[in-house]
C-alpha atoms as a PDB file:
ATOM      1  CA  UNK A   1       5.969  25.702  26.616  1.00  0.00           C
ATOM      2  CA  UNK A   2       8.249  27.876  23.925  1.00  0.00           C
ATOM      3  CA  UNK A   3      11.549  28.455  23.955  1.00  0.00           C
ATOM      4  CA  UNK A   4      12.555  31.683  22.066  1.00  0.00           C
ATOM      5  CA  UNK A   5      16.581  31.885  20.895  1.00  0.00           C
ATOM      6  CA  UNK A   6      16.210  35.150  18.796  1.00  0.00           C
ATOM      7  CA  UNK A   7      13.572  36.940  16.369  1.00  0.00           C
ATOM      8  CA  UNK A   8      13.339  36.488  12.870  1.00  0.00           C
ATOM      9  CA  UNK A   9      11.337  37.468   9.991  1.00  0.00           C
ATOM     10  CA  UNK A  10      10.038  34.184   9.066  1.00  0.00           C
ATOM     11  CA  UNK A  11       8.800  34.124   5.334  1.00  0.00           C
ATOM     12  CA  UNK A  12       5.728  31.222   5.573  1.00  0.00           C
ATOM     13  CA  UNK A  13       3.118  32.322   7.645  1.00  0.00           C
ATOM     14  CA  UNK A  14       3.048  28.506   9.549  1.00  0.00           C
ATOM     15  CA  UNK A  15       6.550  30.024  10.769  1.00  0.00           C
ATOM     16  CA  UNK A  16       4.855  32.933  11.627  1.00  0.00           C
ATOM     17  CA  UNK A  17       5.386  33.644  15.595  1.00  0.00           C
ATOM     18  CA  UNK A  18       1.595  33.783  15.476  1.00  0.00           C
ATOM     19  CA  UNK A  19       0.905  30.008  14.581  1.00  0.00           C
ATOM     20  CA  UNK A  20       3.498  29.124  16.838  1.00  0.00           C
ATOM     21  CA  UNK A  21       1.250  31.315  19.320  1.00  0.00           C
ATOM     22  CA  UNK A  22      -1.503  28.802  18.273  1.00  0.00           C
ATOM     23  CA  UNK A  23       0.457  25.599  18.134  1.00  0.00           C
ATOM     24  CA  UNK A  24       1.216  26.058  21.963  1.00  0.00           C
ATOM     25  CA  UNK A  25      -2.498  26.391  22.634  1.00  0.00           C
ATOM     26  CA  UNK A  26      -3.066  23.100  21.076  1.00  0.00           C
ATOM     27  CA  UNK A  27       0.044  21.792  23.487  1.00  0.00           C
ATOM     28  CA  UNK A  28       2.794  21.540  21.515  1.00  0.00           C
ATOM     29  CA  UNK A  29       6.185  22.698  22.818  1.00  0.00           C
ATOM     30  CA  UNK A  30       7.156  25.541  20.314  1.00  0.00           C
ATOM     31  CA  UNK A  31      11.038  26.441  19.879  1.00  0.00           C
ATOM     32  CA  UNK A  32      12.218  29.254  17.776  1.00  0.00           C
ATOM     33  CA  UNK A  33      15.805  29.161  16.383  1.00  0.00           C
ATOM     34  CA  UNK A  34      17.238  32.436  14.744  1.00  0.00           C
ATOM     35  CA  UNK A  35      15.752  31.357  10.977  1.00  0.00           C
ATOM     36  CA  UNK A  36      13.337  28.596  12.085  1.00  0.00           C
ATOM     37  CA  UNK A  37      10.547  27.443  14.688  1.00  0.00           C
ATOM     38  CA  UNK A  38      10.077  23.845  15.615  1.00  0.00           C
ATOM     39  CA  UNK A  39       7.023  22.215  17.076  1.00  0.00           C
ATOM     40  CA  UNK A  40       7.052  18.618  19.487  1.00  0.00           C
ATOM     41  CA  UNK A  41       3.639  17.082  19.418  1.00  0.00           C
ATOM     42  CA  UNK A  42       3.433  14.466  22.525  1.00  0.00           C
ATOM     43  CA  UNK A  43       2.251  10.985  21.542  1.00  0.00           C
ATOM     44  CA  UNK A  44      -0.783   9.796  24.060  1.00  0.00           C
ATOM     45  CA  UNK A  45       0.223   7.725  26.350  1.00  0.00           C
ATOM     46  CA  UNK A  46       3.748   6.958  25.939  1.00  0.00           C
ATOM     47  CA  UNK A  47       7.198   9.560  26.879  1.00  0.00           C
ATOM     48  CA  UNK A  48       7.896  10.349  23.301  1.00  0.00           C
ATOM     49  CA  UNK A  49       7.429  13.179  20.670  1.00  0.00           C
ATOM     50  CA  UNK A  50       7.381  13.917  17.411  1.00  0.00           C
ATOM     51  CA  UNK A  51       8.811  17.067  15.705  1.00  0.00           C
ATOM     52  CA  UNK A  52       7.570  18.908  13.266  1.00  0.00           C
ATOM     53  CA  UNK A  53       9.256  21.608  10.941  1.00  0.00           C
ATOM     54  CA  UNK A  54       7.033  23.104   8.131  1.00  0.00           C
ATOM     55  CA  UNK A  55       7.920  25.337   5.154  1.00  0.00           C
ATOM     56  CA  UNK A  56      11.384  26.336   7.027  1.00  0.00           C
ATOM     57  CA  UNK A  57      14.386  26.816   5.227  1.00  0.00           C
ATOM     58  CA  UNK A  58      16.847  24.217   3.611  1.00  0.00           C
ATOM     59  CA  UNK A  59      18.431  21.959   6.155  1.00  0.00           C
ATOM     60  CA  UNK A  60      22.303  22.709   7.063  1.00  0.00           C
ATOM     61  CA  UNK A  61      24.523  20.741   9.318  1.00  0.00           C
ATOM     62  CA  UNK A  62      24.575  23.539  11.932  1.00  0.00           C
ATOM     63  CA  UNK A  63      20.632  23.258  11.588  1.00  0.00           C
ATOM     64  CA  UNK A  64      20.956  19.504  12.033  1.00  0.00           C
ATOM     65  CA  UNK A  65      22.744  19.380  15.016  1.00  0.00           C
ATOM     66  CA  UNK A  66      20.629  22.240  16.651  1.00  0.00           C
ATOM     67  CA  UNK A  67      17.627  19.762  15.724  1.00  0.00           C
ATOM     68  CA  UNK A  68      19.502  16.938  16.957  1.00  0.00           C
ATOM     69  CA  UNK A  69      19.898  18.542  20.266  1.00  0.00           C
ATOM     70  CA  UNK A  70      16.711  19.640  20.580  1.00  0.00           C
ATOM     71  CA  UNK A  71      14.956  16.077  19.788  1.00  0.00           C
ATOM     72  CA  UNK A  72      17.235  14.399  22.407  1.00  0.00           C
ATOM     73  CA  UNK A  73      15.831  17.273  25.058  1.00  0.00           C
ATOM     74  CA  UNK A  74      12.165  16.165  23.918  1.00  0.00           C
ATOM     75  CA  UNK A  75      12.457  12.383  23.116  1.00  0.00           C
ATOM     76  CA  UNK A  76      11.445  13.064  19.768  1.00  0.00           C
ATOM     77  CA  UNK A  77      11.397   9.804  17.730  1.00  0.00           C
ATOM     78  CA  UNK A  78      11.578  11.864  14.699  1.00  0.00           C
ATOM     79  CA  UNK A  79      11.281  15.104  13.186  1.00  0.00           C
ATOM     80  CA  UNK A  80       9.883  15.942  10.009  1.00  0.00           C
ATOM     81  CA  UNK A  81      10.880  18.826   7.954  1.00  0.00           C
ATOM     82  CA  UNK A  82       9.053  19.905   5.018  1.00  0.00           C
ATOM     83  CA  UNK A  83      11.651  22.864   3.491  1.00  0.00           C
ATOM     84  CA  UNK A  84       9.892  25.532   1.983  1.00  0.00           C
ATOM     85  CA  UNK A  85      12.276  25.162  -1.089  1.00  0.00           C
ATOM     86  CA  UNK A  86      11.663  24.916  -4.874  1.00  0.00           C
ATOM     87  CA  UNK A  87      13.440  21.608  -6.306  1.00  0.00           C
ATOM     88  CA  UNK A  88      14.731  23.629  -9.022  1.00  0.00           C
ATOM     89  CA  UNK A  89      16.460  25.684  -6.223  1.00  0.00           C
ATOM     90  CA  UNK A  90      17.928  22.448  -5.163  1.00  0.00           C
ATOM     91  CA  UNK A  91      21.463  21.221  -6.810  1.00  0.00           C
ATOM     92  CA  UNK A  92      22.405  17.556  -7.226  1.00  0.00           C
ATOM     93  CA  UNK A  93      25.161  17.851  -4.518  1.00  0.00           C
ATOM     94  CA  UNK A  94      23.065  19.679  -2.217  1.00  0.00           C
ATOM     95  CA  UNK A  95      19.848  16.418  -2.578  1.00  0.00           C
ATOM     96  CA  UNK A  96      22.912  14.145  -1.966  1.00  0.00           C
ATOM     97  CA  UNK A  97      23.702  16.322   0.782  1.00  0.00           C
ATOM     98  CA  UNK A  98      20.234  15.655   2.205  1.00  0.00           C
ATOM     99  CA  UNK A  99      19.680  12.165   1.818  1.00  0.00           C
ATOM    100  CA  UNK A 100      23.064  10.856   3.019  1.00  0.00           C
ATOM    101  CA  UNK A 101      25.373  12.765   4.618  1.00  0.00           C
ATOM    102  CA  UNK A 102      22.369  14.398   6.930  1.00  0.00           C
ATOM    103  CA  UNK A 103      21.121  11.171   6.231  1.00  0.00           C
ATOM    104  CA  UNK A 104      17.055  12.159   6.119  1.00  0.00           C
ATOM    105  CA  UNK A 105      14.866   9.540   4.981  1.00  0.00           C
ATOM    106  CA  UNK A 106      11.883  10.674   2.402  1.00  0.00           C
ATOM    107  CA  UNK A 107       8.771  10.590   4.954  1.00  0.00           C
ATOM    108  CA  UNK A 108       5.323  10.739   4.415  1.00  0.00           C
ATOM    109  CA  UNK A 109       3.850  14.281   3.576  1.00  0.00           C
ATOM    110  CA  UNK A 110       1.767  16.467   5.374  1.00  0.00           C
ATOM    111  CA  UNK A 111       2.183  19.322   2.878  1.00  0.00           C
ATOM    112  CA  UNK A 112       1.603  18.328  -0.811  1.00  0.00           C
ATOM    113  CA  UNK A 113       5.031  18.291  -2.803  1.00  0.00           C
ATOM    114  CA  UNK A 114       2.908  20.942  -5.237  1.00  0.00           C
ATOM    115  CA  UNK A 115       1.080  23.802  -5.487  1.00  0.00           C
ATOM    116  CA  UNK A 116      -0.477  26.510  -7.416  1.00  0.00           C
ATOM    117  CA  UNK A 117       0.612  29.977  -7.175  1.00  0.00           C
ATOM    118  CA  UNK A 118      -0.844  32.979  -9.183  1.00  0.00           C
ATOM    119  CA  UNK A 119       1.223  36.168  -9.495  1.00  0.00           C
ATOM    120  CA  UNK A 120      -0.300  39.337  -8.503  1.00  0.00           C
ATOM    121  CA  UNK A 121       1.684  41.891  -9.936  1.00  0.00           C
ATOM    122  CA  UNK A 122      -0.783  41.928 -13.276  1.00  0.00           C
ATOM    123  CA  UNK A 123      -3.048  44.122 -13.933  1.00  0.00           C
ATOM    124  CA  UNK A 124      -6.806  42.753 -13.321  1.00  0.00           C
ATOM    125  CA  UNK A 125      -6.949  42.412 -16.611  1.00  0.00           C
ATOM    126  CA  UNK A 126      -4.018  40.712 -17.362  1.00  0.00           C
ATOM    127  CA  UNK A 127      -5.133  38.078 -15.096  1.00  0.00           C
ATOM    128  CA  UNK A 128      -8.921  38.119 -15.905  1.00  0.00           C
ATOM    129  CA  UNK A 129      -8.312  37.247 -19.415  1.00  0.00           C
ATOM    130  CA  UNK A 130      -5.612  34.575 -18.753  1.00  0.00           C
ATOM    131  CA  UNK A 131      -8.532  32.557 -17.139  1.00  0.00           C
ATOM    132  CA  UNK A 132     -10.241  29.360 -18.713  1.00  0.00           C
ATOM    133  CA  UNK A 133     -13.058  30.765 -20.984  1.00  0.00           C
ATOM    134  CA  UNK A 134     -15.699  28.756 -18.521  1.00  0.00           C
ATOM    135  CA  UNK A 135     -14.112  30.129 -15.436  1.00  0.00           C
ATOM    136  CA  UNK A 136     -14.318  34.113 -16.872  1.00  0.00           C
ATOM    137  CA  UNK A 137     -18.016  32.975 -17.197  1.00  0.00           C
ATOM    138  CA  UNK A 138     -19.013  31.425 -13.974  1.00  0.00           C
ATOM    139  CA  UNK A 139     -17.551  34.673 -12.271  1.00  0.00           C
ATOM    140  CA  UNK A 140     -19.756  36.667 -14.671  1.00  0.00           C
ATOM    141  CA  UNK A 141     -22.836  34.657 -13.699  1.00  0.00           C
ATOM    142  CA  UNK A 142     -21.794  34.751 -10.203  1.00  0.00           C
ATOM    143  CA  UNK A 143     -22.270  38.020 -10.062  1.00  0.00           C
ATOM    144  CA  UNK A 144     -25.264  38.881 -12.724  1.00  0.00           C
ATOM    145  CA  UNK A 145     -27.256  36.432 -10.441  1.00  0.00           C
ATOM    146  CA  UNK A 146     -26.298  38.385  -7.501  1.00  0.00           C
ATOM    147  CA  UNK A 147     -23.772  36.661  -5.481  1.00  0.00           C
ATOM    148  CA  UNK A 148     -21.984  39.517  -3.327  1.00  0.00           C
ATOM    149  CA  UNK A 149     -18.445  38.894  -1.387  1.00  0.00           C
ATOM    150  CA  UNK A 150     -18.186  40.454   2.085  1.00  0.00           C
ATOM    151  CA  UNK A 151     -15.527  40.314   4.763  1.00  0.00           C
ATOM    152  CA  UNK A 152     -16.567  38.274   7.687  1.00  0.00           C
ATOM    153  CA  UNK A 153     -14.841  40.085  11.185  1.00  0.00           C
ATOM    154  CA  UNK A 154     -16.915  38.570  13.805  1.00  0.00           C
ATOM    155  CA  UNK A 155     -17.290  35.300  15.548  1.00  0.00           C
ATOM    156  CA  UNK A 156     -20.624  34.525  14.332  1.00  0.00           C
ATOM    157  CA  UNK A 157     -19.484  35.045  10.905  1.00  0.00           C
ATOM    158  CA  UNK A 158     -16.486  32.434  11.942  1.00  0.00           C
ATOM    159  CA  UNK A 159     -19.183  30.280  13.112  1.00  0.00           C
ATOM    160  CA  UNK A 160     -21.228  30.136   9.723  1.00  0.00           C
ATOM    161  CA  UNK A 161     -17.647  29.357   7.945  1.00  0.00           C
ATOM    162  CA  UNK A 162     -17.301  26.069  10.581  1.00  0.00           C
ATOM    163  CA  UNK A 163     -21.083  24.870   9.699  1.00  0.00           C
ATOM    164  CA  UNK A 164     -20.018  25.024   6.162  1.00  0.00           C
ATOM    165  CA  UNK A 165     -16.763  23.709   6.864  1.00  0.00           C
ATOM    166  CA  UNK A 166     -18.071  20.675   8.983  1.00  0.00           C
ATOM    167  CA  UNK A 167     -20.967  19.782   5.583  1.00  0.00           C
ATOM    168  CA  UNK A 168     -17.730  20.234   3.045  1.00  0.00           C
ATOM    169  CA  UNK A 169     -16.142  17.317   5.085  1.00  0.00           C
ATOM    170  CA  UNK A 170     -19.007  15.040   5.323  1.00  0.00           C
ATOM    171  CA  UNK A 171     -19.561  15.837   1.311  1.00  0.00           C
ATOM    172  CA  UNK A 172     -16.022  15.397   0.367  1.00  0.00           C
ATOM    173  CA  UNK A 173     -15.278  12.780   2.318  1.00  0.00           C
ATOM    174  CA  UNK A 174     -11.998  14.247   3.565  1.00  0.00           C
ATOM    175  CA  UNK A 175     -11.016  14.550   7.456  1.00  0.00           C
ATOM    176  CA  UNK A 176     -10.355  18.169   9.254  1.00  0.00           C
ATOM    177  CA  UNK A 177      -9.282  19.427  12.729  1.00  0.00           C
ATOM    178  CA  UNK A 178     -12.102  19.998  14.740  1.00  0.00           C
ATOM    179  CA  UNK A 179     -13.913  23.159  15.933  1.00  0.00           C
ATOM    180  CA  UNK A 180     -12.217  24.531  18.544  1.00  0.00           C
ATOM    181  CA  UNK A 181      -8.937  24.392  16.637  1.00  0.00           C
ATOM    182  CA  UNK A 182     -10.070  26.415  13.650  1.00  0.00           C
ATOM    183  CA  UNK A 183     -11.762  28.701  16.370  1.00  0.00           C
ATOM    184  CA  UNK A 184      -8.568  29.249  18.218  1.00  0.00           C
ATOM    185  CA  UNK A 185      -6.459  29.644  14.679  1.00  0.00           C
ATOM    186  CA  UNK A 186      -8.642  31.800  13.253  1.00  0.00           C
ATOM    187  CA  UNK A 187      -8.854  34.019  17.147  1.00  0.00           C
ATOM    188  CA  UNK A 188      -4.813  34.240  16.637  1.00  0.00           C
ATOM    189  CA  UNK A 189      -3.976  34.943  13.284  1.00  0.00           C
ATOM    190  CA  UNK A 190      -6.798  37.315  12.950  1.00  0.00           C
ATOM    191  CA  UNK A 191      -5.535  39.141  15.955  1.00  0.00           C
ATOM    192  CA  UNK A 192      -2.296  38.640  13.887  1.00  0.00           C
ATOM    193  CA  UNK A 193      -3.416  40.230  10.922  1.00  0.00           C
ATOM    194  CA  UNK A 194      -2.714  36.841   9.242  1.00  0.00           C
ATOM    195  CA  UNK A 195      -6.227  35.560   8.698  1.00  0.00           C
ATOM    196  CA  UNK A 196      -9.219  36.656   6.702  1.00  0.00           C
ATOM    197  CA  UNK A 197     -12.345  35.648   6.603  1.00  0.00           C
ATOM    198  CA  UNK A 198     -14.254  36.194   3.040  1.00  0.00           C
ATOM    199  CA  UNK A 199     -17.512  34.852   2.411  1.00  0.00           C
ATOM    200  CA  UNK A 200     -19.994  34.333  -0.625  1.00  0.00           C
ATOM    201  CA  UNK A 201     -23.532  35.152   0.263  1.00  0.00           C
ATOM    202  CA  UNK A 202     -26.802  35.286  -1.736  1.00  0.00           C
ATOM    203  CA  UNK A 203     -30.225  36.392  -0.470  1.00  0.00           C
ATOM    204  CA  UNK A 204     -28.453  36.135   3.397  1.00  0.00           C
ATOM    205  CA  UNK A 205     -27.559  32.397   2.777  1.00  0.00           C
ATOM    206  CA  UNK A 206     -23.732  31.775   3.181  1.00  0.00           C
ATOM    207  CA  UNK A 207     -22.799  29.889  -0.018  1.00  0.00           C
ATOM    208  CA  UNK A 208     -19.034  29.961   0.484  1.00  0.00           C
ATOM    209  CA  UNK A 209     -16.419  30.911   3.055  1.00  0.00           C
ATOM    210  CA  UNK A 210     -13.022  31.209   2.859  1.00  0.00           C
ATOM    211  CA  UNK A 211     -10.234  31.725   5.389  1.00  0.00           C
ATOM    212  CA  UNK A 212      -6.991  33.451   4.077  1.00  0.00           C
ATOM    213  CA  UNK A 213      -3.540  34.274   4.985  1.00  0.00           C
ATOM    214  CA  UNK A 214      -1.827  37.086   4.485  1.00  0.00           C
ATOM    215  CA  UNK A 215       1.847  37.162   5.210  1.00  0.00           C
ATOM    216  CA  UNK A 216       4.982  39.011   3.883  1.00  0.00           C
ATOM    217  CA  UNK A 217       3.754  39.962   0.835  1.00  0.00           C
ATOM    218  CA  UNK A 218       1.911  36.946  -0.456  1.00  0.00           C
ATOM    219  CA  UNK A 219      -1.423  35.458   0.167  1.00  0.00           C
ATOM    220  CA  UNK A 220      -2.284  31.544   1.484  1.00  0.00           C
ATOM    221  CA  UNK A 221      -5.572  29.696   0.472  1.00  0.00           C
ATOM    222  CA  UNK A 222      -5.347  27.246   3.611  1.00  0.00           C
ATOM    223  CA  UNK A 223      -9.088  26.452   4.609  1.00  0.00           C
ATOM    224  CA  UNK A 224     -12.112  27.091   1.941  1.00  0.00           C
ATOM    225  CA  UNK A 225     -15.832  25.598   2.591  1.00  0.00           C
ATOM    226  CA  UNK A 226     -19.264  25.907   0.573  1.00  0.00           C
ATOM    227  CA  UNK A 227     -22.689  24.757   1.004  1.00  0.00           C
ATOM    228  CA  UNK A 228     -24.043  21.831  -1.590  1.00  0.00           C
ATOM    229  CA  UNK A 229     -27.493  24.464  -1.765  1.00  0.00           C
ATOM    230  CA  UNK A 230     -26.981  26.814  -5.266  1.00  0.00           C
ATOM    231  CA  UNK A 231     -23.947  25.665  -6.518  1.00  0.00           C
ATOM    232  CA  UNK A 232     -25.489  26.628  -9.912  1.00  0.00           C
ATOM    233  CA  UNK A 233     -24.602  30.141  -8.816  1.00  0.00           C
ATOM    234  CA  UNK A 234     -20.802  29.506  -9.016  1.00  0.00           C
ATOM    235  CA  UNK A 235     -20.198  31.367  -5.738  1.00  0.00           C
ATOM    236  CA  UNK A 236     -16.774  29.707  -5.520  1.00  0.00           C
ATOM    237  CA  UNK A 237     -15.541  30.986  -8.472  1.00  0.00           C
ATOM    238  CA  UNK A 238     -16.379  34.698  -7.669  1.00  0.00           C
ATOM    239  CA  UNK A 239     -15.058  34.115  -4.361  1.00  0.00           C
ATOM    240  CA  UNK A 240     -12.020  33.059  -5.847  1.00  0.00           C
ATOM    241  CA  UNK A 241     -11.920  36.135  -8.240  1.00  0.00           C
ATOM    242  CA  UNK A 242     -12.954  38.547  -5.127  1.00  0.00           C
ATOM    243  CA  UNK A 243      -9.615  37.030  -3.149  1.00  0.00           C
ATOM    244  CA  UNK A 244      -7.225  38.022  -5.876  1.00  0.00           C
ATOM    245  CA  UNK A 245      -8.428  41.528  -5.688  1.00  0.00           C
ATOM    246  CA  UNK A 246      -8.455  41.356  -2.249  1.00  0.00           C
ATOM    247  CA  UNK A 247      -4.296  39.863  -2.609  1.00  0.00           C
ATOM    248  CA  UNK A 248      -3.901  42.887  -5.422  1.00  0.00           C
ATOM    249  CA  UNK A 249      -5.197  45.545  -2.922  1.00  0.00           C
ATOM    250  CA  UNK A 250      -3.519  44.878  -0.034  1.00  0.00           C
ATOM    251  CA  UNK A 251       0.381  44.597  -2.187  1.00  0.00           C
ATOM    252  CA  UNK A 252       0.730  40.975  -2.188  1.00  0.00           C
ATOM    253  CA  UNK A 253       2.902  39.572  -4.743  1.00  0.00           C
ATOM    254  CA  UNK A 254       2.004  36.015  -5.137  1.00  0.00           C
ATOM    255  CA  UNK A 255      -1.475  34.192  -4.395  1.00  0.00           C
ATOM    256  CA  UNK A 256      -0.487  30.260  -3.333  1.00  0.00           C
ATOM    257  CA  UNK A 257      -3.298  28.361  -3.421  1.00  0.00           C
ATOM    258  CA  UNK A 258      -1.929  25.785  -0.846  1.00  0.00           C
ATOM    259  CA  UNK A 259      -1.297  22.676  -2.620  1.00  0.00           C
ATOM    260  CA  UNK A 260      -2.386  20.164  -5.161  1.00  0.00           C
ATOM    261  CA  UNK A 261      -1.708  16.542  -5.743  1.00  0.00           C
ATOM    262  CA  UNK A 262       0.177  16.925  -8.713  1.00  0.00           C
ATOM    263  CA  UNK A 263       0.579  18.695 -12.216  1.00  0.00           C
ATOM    264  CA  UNK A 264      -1.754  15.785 -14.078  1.00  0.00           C
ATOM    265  CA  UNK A 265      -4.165  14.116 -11.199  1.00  0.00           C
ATOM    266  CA  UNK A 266      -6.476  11.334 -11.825  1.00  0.00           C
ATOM    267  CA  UNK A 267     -10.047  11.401 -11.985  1.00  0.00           C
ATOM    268  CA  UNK A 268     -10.458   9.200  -9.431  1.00  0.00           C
ATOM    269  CA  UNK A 269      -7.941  11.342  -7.133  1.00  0.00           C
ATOM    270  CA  UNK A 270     -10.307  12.869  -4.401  1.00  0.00           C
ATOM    271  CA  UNK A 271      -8.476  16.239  -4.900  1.00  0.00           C
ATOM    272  CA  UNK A 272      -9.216  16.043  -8.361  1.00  0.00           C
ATOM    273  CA  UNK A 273     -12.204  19.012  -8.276  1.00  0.00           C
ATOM    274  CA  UNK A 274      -9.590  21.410  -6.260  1.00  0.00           C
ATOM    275  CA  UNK A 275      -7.287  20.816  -8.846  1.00  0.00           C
ATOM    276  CA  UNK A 276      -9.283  21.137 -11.893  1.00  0.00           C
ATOM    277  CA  UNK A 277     -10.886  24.317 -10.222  1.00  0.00           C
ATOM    278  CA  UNK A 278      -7.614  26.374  -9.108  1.00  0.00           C
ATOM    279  CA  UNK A 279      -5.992  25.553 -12.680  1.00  0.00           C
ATOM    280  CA  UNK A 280      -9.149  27.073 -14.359  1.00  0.00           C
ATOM    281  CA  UNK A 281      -7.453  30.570 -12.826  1.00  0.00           C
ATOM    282  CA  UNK A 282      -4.212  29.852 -14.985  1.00  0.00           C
ATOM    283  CA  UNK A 283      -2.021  29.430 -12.041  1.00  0.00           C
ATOM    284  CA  UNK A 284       2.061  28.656 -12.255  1.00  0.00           C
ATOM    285  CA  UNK A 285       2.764  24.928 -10.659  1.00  0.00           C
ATOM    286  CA  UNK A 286       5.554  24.930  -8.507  1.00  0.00           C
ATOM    287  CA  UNK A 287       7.078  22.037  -7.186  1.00  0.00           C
ATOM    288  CA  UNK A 288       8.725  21.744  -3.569  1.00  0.00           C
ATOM    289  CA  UNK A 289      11.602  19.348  -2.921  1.00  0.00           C
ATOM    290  CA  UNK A 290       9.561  17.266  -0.325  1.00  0.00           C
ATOM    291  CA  UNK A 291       9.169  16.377   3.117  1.00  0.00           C
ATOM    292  CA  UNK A 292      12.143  15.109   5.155  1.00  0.00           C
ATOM    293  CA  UNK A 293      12.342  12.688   8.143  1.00  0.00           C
ATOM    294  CA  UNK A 294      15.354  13.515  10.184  1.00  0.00           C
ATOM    295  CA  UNK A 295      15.049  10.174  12.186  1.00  0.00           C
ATOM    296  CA  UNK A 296      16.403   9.962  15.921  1.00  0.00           C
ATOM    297  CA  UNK A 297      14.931   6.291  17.083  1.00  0.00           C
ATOM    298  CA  UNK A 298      15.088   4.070  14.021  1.00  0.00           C
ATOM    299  CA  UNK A 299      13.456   1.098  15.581  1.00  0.00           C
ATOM    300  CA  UNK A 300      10.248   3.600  17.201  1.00  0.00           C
ATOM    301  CA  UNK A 301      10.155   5.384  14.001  1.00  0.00           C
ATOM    302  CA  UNK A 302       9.197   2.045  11.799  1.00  0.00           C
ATOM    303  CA  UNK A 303       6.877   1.035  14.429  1.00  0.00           C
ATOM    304  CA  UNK A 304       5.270   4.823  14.472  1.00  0.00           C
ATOM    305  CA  UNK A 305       5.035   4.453  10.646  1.00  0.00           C
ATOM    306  CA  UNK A 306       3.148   1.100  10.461  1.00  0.00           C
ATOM    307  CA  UNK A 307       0.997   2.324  13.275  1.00  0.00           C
ATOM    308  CA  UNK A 308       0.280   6.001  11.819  1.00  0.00           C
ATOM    309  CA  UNK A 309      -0.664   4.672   8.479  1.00  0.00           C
ATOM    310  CA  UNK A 310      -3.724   2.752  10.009  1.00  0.00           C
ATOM    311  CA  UNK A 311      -4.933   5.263  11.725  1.00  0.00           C
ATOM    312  CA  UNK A 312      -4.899   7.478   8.696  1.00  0.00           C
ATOM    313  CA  UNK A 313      -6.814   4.582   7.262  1.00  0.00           C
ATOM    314  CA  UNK A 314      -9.500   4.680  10.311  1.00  0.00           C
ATOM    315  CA  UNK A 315      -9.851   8.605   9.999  1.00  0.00           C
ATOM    316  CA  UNK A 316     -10.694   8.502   6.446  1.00  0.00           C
ATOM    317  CA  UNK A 317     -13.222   5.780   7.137  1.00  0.00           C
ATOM    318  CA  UNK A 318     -14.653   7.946  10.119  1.00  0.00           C
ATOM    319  CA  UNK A 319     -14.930  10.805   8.295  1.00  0.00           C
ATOM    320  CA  UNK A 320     -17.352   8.853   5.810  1.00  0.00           C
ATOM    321  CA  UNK A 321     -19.736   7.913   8.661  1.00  0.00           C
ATOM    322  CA  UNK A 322     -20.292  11.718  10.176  1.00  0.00           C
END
């Protein structure tokens, strides 16, 4: 189901009317307000929902009470809102504002509170030479060894970017969505003109695949894959490389690379490598002012967090066995 109030130029592509296109083929309801969409995902088994509002703009109290409404309408125990606003756009009054007059508690991300973003409007050579002296010469070997970067436009090239996907997850150790929901994404954001597929081969073989966003000007880094076969050929970094020209080319602005853990990550952080690999591009790292529980049951929404943390718990633990 969507409900649609009025037509907006949305400026993240995950309020894009395209992803809401998607979100309602993975059942969510999908309501668009005039400067934000909302999504209700149904809890199993029991009349309740949960709301979800990513990279939308600051909270108001006109916004609040629409939300309000809304949540009643769906039995929403909560919805979370994760603002797509710098903290140093954020004032003192306006974080007091939040946090007790709205009165949002601080919830658990989905987003990352960072990430990386890269601006476009240098010259190649601006930005080439900004780089971290090992990552100018992994693209360098990248290519001299012969690692091309192509455009992947049909389904069987979407289909070698899942098999690398699904062997990045099992070698990470991290947990995705499953096929037929990067199938359907990718199907409606492509159609979009959203999504792009680029992909690393050598000699035929796939090394790396990478899908992309482009939207209003800027360009996302949301999914990325690679095979664990010649990784001595650096074909992420050229990738990598290949995608800002790619951003360059087609006028975007800004490159985000969709998130990090933080500016100075552990070691023994699992995003660690991501981190240590984007920052080798010299990117800017911008911090977001969080993610936002606007809380409608307060007795379901402690249960729902007790019982949500374990089965993040059990999907990490899954993931580690397939």
């Amino acid at each position: 189901m969507m409900i649609v109030t009025k037509s907006v130029p949305f400026l993240h592509p995950l309020q894009s009317h395209a992803w809401g296109n998607f979100r309602k083929t993975q059942g969510q309801k999908v309501v668009r307000f005039d400067s934000f969409q909302v999504f209700f995902y149904s809890i199993p088994h029991l009349p309740y929902s949960i709301g979800y509002l990513p990279k939308g703009p600051l909270p108001t109290k006109s916004m609040i009470k629409k939300l309000k409404k809304m949540g009643k309408k769906y039995r929403a125990i909560f919805i979370k809102m994760e603002p797509n606003i710098k903290k140093t756009a954020l004032s003192s009054k306006q974080t007091h504002q939040l946090e007790n007059q709205f009165s949002l508690k601080k919830g658990r991300p989905l987003f990352t509170r960072y990430t990386l973003v890269l601006d476009l409007t240098k010259k190649e050579k601006e930005l080439i030479d900004s780089f971290h002296s090992k990552t100018r010469y992994n693209i360098r070997l990248a290519k001299r060894k012969g690692v091309k970067i192509i455009e992947g436009q049909s389904m069987k090239d979407f289909e070698q970017y899942w098999q690398l996907m699904k062997e990045t997850m099992k070698r990470q150790g991290f947990y995705a969505h499953d096929h037929s929901y990067h199938q359907k994404m990718w199907r409606i954001m492509r159609r979009a003109g959203i999504a792009h597929l680029l992909m690393a081969v050598y000699q035929k073989k796939v090394l790396a695949a990478w899908i992309l966003f482009k939207f209003k000007h800027v360009l996302y880094y949301p999914y990325g894959a690679s095979s664990s076969s010649h990784r001595n050929l650096m074909a992420s970094n050229l990738i990598m490389w290949e995608a800002i020209r790619f951003g360059k080319k087609n006028d975007c602005q800004k490159f985000d690379l969709w998130g990090t853990p933080g500016p100075n990550p552990k070691k023994s952080d699992p995003w660690y490598g991501f981190h240590h690999f984007k920052m080798g591009y010299n990117p800017k790292i911008v911090e977001f002012i969080g993610t936002y529980d606007l809380v409608l049951h307060p007795i379901l929404y402690l249960i729902y967090r007790l019982a949500n943390g374990v089965r993040w718990q059990f999907l990490r633990l899954k993931t580690n066995f397939h």
